[in-house]
Each structure stands twice: as C-alpha cells, then as structure tokens.
N, C-alpha and C. Protein backbone atom coordinates (compact mmCIF):
# COMPACT_ATOMS: atom_id res chain seq x y z
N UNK A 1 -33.93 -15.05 -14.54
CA UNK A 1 -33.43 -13.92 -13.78
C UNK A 1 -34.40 -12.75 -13.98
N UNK A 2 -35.07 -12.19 -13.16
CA UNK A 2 -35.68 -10.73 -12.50
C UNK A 2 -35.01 -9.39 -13.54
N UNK A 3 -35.81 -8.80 -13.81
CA UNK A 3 -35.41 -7.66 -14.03
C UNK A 3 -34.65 -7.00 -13.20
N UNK A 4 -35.04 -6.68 -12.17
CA UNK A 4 -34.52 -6.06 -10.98
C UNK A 4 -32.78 -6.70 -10.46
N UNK A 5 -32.91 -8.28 -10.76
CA UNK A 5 -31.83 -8.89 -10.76
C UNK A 5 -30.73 -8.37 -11.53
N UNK A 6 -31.07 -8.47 -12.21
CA UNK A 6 -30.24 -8.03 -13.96
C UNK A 6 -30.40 -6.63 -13.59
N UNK A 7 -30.66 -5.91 -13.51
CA UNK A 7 -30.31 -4.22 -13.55
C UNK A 7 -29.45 -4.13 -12.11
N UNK A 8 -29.34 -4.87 -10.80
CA UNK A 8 -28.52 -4.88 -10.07
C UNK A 8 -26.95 -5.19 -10.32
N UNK A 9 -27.10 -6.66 -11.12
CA UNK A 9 -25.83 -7.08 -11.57
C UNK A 9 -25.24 -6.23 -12.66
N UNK A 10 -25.85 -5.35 -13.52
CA UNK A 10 -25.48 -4.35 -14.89
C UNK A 10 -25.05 -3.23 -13.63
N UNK A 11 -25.62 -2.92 -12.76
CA UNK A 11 -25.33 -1.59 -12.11
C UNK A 11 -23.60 -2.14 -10.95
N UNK A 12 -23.54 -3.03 -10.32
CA UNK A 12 -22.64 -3.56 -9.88
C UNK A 12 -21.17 -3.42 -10.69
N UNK A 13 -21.47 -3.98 -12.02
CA UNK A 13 -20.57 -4.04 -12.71
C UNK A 13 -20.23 -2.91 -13.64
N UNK A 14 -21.02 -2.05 -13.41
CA UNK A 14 -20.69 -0.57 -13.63
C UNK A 14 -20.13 0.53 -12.48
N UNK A 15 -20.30 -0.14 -11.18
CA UNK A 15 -19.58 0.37 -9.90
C UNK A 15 -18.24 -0.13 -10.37
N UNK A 16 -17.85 -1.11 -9.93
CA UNK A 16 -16.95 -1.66 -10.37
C UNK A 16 -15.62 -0.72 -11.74
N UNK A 17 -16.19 -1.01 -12.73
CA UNK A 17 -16.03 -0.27 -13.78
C UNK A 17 -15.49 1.00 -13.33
N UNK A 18 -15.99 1.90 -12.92
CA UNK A 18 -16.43 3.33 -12.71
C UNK A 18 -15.56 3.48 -11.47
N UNK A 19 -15.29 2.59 -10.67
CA UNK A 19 -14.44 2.59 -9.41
C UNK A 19 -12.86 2.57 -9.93
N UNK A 20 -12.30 1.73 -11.08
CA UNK A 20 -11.23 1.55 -11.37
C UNK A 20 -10.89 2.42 -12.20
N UNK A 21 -11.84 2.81 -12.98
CA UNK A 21 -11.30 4.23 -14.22
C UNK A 21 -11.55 5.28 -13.50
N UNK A 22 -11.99 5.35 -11.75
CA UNK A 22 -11.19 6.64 -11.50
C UNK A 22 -9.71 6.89 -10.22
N UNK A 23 -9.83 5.36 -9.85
CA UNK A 23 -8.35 5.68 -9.71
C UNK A 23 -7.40 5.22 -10.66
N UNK A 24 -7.81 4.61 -11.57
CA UNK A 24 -6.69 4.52 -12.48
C UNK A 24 -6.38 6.50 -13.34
N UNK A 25 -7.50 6.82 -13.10
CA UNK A 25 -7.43 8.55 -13.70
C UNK A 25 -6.38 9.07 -13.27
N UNK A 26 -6.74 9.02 -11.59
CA UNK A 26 -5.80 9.38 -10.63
C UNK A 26 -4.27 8.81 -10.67
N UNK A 27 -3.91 7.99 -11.07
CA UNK A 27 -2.74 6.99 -11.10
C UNK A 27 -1.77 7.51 -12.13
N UNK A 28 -2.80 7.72 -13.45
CA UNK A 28 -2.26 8.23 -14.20
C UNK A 28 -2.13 9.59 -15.06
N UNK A 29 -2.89 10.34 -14.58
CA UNK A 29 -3.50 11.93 -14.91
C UNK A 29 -2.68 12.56 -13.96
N UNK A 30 -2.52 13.59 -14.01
CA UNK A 30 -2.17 14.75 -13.17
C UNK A 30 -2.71 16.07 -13.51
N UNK A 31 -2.65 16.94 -12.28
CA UNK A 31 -3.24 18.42 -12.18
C UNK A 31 -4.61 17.98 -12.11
N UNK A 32 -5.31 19.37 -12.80
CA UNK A 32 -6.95 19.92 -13.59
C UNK A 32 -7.34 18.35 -13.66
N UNK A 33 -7.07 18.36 -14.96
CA UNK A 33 -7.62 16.97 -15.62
C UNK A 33 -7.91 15.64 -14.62
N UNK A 34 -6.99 15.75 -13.97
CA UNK A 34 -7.23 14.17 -13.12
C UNK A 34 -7.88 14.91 -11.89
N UNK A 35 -8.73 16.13 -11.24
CA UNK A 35 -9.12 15.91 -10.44
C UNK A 35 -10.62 16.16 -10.78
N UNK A 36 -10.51 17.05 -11.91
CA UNK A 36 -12.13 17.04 -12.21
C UNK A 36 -12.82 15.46 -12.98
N UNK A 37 -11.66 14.70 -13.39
CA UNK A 37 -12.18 13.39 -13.99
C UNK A 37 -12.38 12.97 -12.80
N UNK A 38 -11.73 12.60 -11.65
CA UNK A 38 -12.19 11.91 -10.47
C UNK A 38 -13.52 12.51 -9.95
N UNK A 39 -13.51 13.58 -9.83
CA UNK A 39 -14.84 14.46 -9.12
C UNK A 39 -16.24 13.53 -10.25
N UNK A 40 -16.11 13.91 -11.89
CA UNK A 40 -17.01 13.37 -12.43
C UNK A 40 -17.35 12.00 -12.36
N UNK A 41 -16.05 11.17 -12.16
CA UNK A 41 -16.16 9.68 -11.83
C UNK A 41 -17.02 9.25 -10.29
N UNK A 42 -16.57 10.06 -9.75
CA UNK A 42 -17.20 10.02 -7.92
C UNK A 42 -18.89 10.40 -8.30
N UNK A 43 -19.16 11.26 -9.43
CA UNK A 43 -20.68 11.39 -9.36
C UNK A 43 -21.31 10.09 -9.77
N UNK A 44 -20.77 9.93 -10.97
CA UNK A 44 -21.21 8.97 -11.72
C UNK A 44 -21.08 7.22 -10.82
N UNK A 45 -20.09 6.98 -9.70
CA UNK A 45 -19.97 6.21 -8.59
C UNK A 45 -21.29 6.59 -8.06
N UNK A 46 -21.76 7.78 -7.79
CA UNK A 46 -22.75 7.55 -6.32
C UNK A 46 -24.00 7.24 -7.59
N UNK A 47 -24.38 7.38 -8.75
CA UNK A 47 -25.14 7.37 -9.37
C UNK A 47 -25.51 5.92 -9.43
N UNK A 48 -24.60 5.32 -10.23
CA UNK A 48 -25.00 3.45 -10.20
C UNK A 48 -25.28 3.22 -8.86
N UNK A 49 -24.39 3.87 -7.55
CA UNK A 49 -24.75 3.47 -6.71
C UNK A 49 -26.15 3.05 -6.02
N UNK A 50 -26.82 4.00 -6.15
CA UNK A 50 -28.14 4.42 -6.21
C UNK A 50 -29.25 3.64 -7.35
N UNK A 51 -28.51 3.18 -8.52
CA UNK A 51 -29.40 1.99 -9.18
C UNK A 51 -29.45 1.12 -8.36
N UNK A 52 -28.23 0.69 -7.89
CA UNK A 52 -27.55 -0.78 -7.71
C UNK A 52 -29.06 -1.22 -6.30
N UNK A 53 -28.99 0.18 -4.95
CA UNK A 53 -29.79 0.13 -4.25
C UNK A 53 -31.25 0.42 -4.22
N UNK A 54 -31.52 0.57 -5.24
CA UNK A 54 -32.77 1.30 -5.81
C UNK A 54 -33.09 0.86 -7.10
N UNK A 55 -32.85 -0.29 -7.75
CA UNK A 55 -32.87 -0.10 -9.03
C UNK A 55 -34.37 -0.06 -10.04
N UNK A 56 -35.12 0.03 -8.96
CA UNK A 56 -36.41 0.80 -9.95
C UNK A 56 -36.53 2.36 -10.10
N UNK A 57 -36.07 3.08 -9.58
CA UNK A 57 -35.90 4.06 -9.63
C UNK A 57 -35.34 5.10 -11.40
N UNK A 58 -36.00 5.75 -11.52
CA UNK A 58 -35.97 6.47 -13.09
C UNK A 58 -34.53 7.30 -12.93
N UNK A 59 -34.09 7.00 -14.10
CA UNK A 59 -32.41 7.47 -14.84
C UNK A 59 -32.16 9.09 -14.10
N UNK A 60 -33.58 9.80 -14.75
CA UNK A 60 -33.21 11.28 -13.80
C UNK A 60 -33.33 11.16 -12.26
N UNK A 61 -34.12 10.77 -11.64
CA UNK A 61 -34.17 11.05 -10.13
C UNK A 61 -32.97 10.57 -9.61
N UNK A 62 -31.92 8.94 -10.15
CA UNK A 62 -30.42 8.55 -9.82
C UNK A 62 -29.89 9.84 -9.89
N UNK A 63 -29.96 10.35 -10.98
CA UNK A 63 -29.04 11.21 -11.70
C UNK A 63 -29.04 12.63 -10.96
N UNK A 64 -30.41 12.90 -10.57
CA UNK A 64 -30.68 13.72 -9.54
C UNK A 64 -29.87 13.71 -8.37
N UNK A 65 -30.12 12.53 -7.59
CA UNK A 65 -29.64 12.10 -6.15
C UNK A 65 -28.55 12.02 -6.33
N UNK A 66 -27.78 11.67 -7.14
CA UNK A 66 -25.95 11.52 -7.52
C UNK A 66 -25.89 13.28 -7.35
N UNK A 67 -26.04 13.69 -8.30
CA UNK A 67 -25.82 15.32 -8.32
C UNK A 67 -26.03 16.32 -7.23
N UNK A 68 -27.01 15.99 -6.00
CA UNK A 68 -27.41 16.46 -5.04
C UNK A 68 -26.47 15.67 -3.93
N UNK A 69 -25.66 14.64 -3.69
CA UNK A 69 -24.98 13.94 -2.89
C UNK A 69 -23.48 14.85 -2.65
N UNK A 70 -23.29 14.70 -4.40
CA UNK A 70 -22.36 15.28 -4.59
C UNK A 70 -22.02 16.73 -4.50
N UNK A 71 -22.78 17.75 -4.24
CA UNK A 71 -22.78 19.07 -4.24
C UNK A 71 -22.91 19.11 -3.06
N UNK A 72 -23.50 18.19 -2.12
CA UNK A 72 -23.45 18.71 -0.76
C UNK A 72 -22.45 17.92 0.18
N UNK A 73 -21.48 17.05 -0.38
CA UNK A 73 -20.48 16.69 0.35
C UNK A 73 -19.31 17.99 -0.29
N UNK A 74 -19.14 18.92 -1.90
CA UNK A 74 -18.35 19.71 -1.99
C UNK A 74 -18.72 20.94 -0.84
N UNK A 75 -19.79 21.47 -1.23
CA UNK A 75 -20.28 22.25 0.44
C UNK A 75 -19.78 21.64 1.77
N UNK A 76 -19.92 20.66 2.01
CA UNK A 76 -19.71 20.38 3.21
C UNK A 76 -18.34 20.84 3.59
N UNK A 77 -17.35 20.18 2.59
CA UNK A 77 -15.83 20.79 2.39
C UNK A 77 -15.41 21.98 3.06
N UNK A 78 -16.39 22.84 2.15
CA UNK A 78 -15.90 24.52 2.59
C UNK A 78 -16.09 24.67 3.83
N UNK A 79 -17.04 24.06 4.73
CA UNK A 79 -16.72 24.60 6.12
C UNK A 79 -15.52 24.25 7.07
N UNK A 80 -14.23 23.33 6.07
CA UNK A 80 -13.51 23.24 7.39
C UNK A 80 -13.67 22.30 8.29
N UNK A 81 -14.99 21.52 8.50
CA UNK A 81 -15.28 20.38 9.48
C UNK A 81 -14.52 19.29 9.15
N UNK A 82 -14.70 19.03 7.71
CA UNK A 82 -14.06 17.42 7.17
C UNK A 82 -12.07 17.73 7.53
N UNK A 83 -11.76 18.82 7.22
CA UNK A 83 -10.64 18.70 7.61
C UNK A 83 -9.98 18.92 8.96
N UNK A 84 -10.29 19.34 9.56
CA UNK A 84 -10.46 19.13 11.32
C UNK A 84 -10.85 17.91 11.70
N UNK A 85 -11.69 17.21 11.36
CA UNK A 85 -11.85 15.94 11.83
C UNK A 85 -10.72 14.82 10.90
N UNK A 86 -10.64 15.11 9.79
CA UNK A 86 -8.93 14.62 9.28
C UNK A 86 -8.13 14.40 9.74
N UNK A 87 -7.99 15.71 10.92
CA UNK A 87 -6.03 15.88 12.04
C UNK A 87 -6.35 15.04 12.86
N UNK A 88 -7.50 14.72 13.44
CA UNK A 88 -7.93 13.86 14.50
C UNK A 88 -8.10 12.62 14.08
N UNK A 89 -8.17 12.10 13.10
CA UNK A 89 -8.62 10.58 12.93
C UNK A 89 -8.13 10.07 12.06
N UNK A 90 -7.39 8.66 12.80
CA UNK A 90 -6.42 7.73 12.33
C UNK A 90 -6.38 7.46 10.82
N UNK A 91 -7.91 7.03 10.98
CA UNK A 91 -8.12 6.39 9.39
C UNK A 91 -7.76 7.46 8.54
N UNK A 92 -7.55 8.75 8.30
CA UNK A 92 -7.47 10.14 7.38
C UNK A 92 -5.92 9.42 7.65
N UNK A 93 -5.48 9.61 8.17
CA UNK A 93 -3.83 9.65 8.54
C UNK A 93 -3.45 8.46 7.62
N UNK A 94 -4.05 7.46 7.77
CA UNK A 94 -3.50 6.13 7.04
C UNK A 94 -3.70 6.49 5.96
N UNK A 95 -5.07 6.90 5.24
CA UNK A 95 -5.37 7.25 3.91
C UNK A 95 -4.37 8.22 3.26
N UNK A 96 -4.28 9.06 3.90
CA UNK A 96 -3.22 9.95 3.65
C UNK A 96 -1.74 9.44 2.99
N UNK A 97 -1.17 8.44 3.99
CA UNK A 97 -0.11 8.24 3.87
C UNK A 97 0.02 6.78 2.81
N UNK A 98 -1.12 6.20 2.26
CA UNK A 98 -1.08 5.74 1.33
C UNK A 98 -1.67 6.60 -0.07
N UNK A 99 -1.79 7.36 0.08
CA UNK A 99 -1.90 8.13 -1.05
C UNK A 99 -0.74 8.75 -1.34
N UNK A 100 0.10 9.23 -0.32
CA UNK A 100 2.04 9.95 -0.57
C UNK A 100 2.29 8.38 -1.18
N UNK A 101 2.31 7.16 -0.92
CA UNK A 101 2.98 6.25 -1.32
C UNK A 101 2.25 6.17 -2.68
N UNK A 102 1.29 6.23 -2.78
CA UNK A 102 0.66 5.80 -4.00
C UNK A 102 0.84 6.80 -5.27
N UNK A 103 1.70 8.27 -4.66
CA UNK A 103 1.36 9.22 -5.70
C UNK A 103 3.19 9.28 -5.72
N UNK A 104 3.79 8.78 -5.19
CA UNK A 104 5.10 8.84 -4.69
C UNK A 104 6.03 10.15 -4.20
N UNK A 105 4.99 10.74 -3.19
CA UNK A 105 5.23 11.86 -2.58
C UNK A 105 6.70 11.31 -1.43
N UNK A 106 7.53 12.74 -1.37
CA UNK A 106 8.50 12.30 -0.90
C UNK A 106 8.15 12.27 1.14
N UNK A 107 7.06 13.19 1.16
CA UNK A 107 6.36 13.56 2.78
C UNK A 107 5.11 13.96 2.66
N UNK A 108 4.65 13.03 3.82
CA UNK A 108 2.87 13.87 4.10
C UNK A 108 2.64 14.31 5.31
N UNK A 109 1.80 15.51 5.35
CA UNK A 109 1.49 16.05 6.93
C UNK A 109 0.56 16.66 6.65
N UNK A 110 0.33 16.26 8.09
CA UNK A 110 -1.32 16.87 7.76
C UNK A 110 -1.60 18.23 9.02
N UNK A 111 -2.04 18.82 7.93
CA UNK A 111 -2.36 20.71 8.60
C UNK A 111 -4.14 21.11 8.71
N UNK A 112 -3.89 21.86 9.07
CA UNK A 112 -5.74 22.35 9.06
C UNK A 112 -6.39 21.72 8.37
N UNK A 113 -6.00 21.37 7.51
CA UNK A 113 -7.35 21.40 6.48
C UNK A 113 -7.19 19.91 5.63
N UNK A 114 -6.50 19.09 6.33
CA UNK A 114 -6.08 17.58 5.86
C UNK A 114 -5.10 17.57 5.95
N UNK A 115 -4.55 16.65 5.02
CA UNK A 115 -3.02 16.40 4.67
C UNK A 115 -2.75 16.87 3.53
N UNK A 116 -1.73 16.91 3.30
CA UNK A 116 -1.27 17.26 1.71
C UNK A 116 0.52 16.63 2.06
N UNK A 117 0.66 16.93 0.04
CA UNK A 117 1.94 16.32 -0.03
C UNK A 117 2.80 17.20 -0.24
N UNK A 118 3.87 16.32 0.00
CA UNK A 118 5.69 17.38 -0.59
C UNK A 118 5.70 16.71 -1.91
C-alpha cells in the first residue's frame, strides 16, 4: 500500500470519526458548548477533508484552507443570502424539520433568516 493510499484511508477514517463526535456533540450538548464544539468539529471536518482530497499537501496549508473555508462560509451567513434561500428550498425545510425531530422540538418554522425551533 502507497503512502498516499494510507494517508487517504487514515484521513477517511478521521472524517468519519470527526463526523460522528460532532453530531453526537450536538445530540448531546446543549447551548455555548455544543455549538462552538460543532463549529470546531465542522473545521476540523473540512480539514481531513482536504487531506483525504489532497493528501500530499502540508498539515499548515490543510489547516490553512480548513480555516479560510470556514470563515468565509461564517461571513457568508451575515449577509442574509443563506437564509433567504432556506425559505425557498425544500431541502432546508426537510433539514429543518429533522432537526425539530432530532432535537425534540415541539414546532419548526421557518422565518427570514431559516428556521428555528419552539
């Protein structure tokens, strides 16, 4: 097996990994704590990600591109676009309403700026 092989399958199985300890965060955390652990988990997601597709690529420049992915999808946020296109599209709506089930919200609706729960 390839180097490149083996640092794909180590990075895979660190997606993996890294995918379940942050909705399990979510599952079981609440407030502060469980959203900045998800936010750090989502970096550290696009990071392996970026081995997994790249995996010659050096620890800082991942680490770079994770950190730069991630700061400009929170920017993106603030303008309001992602949640306007939310009210309009199905898939937000479904997501939505498995997340009230999943968080065991009693109602979800979605307003300006996404959905949110009761």
């Amino acid at each position: 097996m390839g180097l490149l092989t083996r640092t794909r399958l180590i990075a895979c199985a660190a997606a993996l990994l890294t995918l379940a300890a942050g909705l399990g965060s979510r599952a079981v955390m609440t407030g502060d704590i469980a959203k900045y652990a998800g936010d750090a988990l989502y970096t550290a997601l696009v990071h392996v990600l970026v081995v997994l597709v790249a995996p010659w690529v050096k620890p800082t420049a991942a680490a770079g591109a994770a950190l730069g992915f991630s700061c400009a999808v929170e920017l993106f946020q603030l303008t309001g676009i992602p949640g306007e296109l939310a009210v309009h599209s199905l898939a937000a709506k479904r997501g939505c309403q498995f997340l009230c089930v999943c968080r065991g919200a009693r109602s979800c609706r979605s307003g300006p700026r996404g959905g949110y729960f009761r």
